[in-house]
PDB file of N, CA and C in Angstrom:
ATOM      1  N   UNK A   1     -95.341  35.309 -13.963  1.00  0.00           N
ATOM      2  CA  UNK A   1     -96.528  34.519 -13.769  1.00  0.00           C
ATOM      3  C   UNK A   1     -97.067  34.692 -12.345  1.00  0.00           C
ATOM      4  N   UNK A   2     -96.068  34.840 -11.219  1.00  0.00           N
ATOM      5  CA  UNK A   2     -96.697  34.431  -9.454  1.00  0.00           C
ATOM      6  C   UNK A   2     -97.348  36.467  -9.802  1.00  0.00           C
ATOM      7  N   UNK A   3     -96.531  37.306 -10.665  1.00  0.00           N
ATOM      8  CA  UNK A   3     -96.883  38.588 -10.437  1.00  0.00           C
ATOM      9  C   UNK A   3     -98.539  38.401 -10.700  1.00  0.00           C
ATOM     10  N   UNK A   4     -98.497  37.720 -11.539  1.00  0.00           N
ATOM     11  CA  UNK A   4    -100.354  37.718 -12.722  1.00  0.00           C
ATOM     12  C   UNK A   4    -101.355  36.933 -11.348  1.00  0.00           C
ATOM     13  N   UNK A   5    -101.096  35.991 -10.877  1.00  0.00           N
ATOM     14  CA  UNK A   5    -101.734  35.548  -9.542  1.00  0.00           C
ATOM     15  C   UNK A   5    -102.326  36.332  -8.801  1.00  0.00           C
ATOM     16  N   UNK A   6    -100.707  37.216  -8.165  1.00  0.00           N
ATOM     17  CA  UNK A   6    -101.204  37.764  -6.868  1.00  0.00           C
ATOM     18  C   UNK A   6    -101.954  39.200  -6.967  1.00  0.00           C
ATOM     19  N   UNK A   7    -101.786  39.851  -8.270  1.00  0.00           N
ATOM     20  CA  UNK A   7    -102.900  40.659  -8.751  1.00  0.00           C
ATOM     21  C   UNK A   7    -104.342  40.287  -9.165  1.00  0.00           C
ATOM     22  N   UNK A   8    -104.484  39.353  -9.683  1.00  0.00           N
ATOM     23  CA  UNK A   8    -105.576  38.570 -10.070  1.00  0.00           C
ATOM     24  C   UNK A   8    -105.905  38.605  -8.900  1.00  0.00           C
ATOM     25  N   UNK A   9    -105.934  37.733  -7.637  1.00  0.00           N
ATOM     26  CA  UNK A   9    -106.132  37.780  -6.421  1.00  0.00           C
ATOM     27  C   UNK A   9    -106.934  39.276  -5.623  1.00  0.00           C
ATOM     28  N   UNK A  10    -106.079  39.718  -5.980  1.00  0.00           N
ATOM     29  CA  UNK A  10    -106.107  41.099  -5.258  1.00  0.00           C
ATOM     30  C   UNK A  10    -107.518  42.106  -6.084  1.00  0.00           C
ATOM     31  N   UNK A  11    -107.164  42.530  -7.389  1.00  0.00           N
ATOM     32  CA  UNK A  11    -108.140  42.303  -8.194  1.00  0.00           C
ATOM     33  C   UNK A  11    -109.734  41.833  -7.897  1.00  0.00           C
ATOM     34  N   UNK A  12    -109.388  40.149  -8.019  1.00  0.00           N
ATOM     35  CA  UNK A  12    -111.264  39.862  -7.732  1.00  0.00           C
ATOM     36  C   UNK A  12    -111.224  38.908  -6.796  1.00  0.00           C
ATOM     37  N   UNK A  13    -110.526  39.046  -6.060  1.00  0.00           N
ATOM     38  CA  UNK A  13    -110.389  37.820  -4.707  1.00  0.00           C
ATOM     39  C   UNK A  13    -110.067  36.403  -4.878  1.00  0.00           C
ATOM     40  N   UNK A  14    -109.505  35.620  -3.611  1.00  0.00           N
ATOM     41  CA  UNK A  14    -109.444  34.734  -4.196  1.00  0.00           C
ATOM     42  C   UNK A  14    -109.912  33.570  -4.721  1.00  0.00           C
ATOM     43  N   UNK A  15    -110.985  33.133  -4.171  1.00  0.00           N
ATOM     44  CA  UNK A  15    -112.059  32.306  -4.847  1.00  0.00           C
ATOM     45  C   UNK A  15    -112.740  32.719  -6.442  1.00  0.00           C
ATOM     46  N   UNK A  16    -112.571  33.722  -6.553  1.00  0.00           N
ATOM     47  CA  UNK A  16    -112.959  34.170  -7.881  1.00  0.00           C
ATOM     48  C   UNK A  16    -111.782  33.997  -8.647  1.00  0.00           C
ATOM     49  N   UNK A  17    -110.476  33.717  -8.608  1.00  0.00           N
ATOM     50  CA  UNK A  17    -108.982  33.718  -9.332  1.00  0.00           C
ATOM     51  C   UNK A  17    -109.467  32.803  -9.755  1.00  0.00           C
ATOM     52  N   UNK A  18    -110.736  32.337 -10.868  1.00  0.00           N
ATOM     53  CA  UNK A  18    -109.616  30.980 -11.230  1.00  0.00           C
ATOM     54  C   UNK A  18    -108.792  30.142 -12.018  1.00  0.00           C
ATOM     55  N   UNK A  19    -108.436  29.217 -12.511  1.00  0.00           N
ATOM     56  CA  UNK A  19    -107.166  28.886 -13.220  1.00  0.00           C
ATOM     57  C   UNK A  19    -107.650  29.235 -14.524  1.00  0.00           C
ATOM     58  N   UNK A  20    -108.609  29.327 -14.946  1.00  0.00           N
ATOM     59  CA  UNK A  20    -109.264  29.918 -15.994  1.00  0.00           C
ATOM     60  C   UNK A  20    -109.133  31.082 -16.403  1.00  0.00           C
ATOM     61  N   UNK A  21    -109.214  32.164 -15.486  1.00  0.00           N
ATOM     62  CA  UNK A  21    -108.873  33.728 -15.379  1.00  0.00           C
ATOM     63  C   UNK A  21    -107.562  34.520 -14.684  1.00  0.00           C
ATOM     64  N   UNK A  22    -106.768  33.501 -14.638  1.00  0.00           N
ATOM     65  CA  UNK A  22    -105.541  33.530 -14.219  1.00  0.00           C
ATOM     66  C   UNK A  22    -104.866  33.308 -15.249  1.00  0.00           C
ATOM     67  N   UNK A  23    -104.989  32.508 -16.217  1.00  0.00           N
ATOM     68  CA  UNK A  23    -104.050  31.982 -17.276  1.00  0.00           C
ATOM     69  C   UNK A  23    -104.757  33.277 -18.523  1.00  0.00           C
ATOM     70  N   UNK A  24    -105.910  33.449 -18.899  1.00  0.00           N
ATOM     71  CA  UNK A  24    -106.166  34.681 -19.739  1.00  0.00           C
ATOM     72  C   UNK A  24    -105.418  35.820 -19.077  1.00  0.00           C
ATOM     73  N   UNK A  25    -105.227  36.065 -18.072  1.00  0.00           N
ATOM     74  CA  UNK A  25    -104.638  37.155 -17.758  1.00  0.00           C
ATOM     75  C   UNK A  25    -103.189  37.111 -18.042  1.00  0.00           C
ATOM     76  N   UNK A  26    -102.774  35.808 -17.734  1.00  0.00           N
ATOM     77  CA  UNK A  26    -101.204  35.600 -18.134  1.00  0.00           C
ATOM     78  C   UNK A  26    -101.072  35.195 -19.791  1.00  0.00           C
ATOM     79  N   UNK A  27    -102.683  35.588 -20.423  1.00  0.00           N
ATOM     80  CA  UNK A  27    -102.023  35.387 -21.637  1.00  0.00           C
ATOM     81  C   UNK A  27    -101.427  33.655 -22.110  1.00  0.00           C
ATOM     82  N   UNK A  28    -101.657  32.994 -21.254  1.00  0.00           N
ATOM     83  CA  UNK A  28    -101.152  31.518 -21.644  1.00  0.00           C
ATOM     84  C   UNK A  28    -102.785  30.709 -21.123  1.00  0.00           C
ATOM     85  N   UNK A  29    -102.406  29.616 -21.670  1.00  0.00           N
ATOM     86  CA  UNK A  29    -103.497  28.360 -21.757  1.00  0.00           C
ATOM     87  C   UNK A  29    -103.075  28.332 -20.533  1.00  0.00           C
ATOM     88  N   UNK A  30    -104.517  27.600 -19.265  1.00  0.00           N
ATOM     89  CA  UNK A  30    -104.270  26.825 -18.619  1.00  0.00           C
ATOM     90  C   UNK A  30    -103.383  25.403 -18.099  1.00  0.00           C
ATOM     91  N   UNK A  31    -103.571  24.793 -19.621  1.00  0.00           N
ATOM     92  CA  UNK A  31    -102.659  23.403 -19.699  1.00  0.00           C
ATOM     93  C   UNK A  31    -101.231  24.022 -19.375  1.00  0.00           C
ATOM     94  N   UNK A  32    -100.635  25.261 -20.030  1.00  0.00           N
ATOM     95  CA  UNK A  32     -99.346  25.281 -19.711  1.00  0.00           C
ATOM     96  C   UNK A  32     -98.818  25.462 -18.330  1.00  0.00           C
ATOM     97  N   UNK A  33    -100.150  26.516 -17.875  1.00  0.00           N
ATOM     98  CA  UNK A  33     -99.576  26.879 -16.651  1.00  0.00           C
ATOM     99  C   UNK A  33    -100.006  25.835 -15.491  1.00  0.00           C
ATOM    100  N   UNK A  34    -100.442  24.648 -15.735  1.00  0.00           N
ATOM    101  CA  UNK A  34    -100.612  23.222 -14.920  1.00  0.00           C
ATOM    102  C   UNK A  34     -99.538  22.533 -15.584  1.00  0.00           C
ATOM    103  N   UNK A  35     -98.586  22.584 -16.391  1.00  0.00           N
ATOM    104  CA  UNK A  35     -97.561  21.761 -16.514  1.00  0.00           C
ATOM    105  C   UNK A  35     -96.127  22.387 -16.234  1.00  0.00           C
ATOM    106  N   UNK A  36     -96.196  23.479 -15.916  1.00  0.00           N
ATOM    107  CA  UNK A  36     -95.551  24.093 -14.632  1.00  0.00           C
ATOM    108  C   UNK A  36     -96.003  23.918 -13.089  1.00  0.00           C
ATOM    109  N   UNK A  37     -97.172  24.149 -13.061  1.00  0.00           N
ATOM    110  CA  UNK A  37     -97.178  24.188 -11.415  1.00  0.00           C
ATOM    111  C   UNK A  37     -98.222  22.850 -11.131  1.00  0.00           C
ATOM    112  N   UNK A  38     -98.459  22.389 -11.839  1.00  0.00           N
ATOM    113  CA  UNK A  38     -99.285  20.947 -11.579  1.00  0.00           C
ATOM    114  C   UNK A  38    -101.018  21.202 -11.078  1.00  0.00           C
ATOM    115  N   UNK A  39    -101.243  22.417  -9.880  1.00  0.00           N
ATOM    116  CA  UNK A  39    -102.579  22.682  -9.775  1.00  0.00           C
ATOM    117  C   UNK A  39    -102.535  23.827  -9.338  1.00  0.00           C
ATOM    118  N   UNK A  40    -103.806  24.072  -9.631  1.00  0.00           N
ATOM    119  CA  UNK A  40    -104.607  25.506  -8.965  1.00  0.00           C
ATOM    120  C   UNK A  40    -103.115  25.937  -7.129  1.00  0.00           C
ATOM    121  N   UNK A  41    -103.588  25.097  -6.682  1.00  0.00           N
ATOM    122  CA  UNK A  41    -103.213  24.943  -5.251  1.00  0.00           C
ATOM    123  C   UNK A  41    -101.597  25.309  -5.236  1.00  0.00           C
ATOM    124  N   UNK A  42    -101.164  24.487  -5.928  1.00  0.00           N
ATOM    125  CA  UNK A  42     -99.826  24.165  -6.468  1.00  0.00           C
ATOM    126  C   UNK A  42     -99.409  25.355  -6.449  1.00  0.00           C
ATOM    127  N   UNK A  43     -99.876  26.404  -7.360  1.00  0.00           N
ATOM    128  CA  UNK A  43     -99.958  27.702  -7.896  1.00  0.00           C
ATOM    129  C   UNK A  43     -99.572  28.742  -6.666  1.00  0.00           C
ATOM    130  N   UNK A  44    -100.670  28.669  -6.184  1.00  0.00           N
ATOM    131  CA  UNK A  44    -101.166  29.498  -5.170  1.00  0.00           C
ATOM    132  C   UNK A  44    -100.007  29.062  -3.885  1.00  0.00           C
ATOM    133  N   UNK A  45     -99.480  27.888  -3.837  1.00  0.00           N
ATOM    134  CA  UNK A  45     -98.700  27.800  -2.466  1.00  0.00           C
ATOM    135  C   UNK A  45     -97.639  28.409  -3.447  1.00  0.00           C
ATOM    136  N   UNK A  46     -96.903  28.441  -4.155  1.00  0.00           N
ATOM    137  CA  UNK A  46     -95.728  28.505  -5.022  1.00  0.00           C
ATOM    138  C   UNK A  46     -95.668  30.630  -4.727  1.00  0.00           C
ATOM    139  N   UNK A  47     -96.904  30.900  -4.784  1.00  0.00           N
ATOM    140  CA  UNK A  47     -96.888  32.228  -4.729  1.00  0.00           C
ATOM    141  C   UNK A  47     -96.580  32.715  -3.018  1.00  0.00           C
ATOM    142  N   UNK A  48     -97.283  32.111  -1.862  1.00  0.00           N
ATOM    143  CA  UNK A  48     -97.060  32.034  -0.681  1.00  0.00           C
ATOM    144  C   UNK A  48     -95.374  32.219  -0.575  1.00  0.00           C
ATOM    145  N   UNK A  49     -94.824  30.917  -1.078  1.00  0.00           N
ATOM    146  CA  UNK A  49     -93.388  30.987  -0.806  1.00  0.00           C
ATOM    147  C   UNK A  49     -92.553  31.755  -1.632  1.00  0.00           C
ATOM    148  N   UNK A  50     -92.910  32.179  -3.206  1.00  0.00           N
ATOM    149  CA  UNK A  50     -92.130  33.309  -2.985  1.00  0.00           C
ATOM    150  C   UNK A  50     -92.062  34.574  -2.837  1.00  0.00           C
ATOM    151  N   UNK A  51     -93.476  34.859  -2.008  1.00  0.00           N
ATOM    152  CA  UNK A  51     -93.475  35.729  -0.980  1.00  0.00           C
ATOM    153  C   UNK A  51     -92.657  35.792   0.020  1.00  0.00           C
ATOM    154  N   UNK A  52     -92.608  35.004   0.372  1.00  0.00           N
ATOM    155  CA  UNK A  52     -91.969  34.212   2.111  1.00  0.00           C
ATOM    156  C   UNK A  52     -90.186  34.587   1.513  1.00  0.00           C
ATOM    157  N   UNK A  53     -90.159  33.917   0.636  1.00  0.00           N
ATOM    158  CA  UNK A  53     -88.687  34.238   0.299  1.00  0.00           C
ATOM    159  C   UNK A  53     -88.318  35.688   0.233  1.00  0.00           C
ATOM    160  N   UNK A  54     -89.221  36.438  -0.760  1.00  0.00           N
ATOM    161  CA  UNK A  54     -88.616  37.676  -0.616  1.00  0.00           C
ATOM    162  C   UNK A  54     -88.634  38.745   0.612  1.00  0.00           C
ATOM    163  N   UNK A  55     -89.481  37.978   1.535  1.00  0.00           N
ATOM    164  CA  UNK A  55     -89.420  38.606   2.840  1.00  0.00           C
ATOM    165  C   UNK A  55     -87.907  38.263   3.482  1.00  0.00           C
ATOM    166  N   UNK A  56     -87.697  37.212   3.692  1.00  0.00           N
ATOM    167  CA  UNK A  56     -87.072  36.283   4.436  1.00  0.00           C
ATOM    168  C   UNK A  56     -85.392  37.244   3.549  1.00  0.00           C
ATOM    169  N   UNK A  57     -85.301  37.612   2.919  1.00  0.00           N
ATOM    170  CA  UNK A  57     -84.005  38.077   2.015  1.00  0.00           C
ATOM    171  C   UNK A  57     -84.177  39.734   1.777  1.00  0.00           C
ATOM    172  N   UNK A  58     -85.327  40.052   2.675  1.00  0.00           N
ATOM    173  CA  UNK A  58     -85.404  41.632   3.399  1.00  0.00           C
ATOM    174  C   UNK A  58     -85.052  41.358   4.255  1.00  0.00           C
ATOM    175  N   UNK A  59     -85.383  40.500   5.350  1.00  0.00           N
ATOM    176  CA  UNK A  59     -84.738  40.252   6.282  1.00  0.00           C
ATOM    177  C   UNK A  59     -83.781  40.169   6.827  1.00  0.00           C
ATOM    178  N   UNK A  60     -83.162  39.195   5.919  1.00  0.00           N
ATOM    179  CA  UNK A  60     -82.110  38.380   6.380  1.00  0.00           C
ATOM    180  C   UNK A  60     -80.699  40.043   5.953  1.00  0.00           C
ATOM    181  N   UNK A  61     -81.171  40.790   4.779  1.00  0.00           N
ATOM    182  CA  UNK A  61     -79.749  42.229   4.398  1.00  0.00           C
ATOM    183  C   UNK A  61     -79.828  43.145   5.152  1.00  0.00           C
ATOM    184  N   UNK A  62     -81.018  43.056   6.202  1.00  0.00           N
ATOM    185  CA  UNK A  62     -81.447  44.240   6.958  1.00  0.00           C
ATOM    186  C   UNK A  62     -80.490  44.487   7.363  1.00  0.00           C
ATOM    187  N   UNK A  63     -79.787  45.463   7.761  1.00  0.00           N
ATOM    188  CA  UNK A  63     -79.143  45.990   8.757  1.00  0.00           C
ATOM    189  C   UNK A  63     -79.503  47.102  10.249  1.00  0.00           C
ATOM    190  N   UNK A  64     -79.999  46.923  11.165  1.00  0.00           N
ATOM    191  CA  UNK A  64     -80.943  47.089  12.196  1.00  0.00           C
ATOM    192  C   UNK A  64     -79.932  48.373  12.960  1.00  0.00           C
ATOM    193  N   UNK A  65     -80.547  49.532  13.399  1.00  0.00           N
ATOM    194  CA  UNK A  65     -79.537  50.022  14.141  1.00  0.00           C
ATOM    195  C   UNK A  65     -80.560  51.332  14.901  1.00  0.00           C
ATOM    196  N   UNK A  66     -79.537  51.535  15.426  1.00  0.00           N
ATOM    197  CA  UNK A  66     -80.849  52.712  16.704  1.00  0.00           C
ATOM    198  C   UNK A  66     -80.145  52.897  18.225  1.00  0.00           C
ATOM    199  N   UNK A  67     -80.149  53.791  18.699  1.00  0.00           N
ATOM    200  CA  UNK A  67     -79.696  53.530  20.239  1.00  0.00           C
ATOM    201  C   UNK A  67     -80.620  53.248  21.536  1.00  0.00           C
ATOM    202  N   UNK A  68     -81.790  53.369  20.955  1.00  0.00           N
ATOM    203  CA  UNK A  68     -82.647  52.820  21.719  1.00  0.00           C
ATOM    204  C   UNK A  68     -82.996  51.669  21.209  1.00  0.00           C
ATOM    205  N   UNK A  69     -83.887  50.749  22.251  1.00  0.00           N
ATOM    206  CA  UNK A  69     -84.740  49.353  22.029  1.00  0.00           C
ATOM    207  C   UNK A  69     -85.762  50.113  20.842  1.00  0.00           C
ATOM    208  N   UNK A  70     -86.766  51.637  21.254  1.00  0.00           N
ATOM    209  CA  UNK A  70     -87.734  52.192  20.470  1.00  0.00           C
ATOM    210  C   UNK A  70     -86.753  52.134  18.728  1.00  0.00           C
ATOM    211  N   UNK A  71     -85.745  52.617  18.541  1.00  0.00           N
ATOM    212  CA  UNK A  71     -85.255  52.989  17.156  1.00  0.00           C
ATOM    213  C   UNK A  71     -85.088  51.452  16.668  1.00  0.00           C
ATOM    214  N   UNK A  72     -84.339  50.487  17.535  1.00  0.00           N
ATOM    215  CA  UNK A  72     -84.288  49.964  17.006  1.00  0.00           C
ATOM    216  C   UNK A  72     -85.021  48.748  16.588  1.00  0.00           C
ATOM    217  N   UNK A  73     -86.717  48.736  17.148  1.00  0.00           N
ATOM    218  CA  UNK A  73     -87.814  48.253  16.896  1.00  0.00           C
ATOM    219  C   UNK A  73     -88.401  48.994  15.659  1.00  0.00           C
ATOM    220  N   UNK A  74     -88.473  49.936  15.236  1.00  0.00           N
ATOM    221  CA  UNK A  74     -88.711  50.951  14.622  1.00  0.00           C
ATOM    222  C   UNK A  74     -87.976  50.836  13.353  1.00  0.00           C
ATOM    223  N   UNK A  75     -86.472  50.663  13.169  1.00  0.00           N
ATOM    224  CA  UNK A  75     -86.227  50.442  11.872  1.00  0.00           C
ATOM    225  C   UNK A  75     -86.741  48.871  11.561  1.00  0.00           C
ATOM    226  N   UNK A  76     -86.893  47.753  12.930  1.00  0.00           N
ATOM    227  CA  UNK A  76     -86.985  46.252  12.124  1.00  0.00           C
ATOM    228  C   UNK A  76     -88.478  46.456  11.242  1.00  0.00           C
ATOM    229  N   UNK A  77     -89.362  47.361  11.742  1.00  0.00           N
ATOM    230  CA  UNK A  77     -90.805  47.267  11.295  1.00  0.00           C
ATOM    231  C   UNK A  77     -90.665  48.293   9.590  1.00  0.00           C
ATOM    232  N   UNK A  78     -89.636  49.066  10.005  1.00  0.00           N
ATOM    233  CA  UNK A  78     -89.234  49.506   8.489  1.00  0.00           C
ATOM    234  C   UNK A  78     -89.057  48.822   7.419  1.00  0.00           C
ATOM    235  N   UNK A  79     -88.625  47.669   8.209  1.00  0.00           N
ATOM    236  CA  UNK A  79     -87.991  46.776   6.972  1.00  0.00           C
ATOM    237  C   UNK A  79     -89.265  45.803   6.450  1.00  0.00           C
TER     238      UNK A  79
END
């Protein structure tokens, strides 16, 4: 479902996403997907964070290495 969002988004921007053309795209009624995420907003922060999460858990397995400060700035931006 956050996948159908953040393409939708991307797609036709985000003021144009709306819970209307978000839920045809996911193939489900609106009502369902507001009795999961409660609102539009709801939605949309829910997608923020698990963004944030899957950053945050690139992050966090990275393993950083380099013998310089340059390499090893260089692999963190890799990640």
């Amino acid at each position: 479902m956050l996948d159908v969002v953040v393409q939708t988004v991307i797609d036709i921007g985000y003021y144009k996403a709306s819970s209307n053309e978000i839920a045809r795209r996911a193939g489900l009624t609106w009502g369902s997907i507001q009795h999961l995420f409660g609102s539009r907003d709801q939605l949309m922060l829910d997608v923020v964070n698990h963004a944030a999460a899957k950053i945050e858990a690139s992050i966090g397995s990275a393993t950083i290495t380099g013998e310089t400060l340059d390499e090893r700035l260089e692999n963190v931006l890799d990640v």
